[in-house]
C-alpha atoms as a PDB file:
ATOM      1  CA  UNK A   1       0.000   0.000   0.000  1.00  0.00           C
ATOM      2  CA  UNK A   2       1.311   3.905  -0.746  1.00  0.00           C
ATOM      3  CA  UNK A   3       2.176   6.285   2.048  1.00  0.00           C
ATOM      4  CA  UNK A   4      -1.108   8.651   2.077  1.00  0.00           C
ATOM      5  CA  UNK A   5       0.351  12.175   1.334  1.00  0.00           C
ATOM      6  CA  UNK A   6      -1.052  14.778   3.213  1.00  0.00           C
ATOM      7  CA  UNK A   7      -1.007  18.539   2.233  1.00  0.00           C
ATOM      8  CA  UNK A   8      -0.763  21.343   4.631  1.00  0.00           C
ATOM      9  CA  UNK A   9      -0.270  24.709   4.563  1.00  0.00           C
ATOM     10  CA  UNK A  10       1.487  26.598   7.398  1.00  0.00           C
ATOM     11  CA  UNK A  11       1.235  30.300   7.652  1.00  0.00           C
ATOM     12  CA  UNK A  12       2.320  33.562   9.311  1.00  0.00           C
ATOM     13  CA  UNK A  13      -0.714  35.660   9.942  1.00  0.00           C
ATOM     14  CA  UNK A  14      -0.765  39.095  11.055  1.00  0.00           C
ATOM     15  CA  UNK A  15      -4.813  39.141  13.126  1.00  0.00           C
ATOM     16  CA  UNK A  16      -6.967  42.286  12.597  1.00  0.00           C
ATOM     17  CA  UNK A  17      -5.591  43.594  16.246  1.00  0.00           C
ATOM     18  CA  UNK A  18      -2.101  43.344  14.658  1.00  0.00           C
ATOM     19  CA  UNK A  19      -0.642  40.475  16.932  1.00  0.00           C
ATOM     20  CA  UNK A  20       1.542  38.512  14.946  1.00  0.00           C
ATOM     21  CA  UNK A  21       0.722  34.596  14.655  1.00  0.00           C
ATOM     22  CA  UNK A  22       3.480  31.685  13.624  1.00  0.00           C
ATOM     23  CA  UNK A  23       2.953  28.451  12.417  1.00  0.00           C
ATOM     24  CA  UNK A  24      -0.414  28.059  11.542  1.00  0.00           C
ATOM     25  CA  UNK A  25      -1.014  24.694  10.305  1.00  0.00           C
ATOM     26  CA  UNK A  26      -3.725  24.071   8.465  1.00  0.00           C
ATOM     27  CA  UNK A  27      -4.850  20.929   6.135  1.00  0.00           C
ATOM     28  CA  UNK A  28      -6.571  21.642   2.705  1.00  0.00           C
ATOM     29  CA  UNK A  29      -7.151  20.082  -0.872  1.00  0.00           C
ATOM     30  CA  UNK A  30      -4.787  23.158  -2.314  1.00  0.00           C
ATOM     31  CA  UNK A  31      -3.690  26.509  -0.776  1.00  0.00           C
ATOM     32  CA  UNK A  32      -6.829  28.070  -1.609  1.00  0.00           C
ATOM     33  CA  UNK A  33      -8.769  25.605   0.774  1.00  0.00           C
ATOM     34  CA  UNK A  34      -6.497  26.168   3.846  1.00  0.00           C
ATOM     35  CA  UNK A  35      -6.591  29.922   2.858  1.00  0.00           C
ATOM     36  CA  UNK A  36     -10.581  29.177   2.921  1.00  0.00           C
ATOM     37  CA  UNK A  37     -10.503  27.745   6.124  1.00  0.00           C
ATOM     38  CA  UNK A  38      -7.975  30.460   7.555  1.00  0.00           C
ATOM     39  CA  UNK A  39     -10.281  33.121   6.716  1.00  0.00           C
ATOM     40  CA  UNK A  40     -12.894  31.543   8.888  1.00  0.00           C
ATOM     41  CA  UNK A  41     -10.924  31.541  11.739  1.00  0.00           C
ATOM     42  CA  UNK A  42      -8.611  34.491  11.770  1.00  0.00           C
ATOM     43  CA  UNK A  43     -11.788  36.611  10.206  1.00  0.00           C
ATOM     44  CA  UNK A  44      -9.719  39.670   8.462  1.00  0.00           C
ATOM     45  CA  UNK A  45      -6.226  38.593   8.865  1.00  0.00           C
ATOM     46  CA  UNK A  46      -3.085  39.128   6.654  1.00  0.00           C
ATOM     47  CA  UNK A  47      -1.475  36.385   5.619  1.00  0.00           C
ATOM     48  CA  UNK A  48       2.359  37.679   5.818  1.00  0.00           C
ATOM     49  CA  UNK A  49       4.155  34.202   4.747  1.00  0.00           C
ATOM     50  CA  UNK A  50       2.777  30.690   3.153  1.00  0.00           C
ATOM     51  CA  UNK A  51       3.981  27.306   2.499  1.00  0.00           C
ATOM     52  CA  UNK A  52       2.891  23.812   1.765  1.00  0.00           C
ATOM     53  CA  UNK A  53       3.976  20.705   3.578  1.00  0.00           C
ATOM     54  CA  UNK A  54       3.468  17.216   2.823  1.00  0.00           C
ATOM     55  CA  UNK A  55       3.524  14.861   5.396  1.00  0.00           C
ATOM     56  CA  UNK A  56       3.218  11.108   5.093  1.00  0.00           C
ATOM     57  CA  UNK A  57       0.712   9.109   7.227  1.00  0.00           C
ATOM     58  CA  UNK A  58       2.672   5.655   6.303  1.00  0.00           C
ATOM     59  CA  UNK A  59       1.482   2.681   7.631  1.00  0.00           C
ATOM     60  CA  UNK A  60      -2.982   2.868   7.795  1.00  0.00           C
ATOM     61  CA  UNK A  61      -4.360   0.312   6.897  1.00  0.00           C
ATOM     62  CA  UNK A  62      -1.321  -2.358   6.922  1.00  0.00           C
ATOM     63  CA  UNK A  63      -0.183  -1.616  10.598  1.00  0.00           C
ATOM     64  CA  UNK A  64      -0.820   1.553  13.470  1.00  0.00           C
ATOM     65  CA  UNK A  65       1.133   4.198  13.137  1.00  0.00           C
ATOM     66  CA  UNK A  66       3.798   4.421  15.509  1.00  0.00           C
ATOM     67  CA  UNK A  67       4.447   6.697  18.618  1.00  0.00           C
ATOM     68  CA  UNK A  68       7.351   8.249  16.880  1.00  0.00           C
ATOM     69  CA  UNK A  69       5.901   8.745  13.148  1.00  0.00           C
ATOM     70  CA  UNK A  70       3.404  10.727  15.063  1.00  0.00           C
ATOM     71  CA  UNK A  71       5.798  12.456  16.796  1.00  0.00           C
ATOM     72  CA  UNK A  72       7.550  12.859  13.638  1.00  0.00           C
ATOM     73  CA  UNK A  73       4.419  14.943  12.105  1.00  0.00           C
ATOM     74  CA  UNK A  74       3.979  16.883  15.051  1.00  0.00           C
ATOM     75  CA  UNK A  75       7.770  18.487  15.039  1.00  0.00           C
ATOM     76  CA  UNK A  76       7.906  18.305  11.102  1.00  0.00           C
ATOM     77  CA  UNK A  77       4.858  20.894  11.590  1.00  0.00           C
ATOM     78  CA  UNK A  78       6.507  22.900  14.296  1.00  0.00           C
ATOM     79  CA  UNK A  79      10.333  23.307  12.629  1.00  0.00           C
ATOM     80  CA  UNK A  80      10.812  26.958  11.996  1.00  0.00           C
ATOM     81  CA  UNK A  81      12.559  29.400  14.975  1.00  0.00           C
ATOM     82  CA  UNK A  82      11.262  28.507  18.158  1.00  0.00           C
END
């Protein structure tokens, strides 16, 4: 079986009240979608920085994922200056 590929789209928002907000994570079909789905939740927010990551969810369906592919995903997603 092939490694599902999941895309996700981390961003650097800037929220209406100007606070600054890092590493946004957010899963969608195509940057559009997570840009969608953004919107909803930071209602009038600028987007200052973008970028797609694809993550692989190896393993479903053949055996469960381990502790540490999990863990793998979670500080893939968080990699970037903290």
């Amino acid at each position: 079986m092939q490694p599902l590929l999941v895309t996700k789209y981390e961003f650097t928002i800037r929220t209406r009240n100007g606070a600054i907000v890092e590493g946004l994570s957010i899963q969608g079909r195509d940057e559009e979608d997570a840009r969608r789905k953004l919107a909803q939740m930071y209602r009038e927010c600028e987007v200052l920085e973008s970028r797609g990551v694809k993550a692989s969810l190896s393993g479903r369906g053949n055996h469960p994922v381990s502790y540490e592919e999990v863990m793998d995903l979670i500080v893939s997603g968080q990699s970037g200056g903290n």
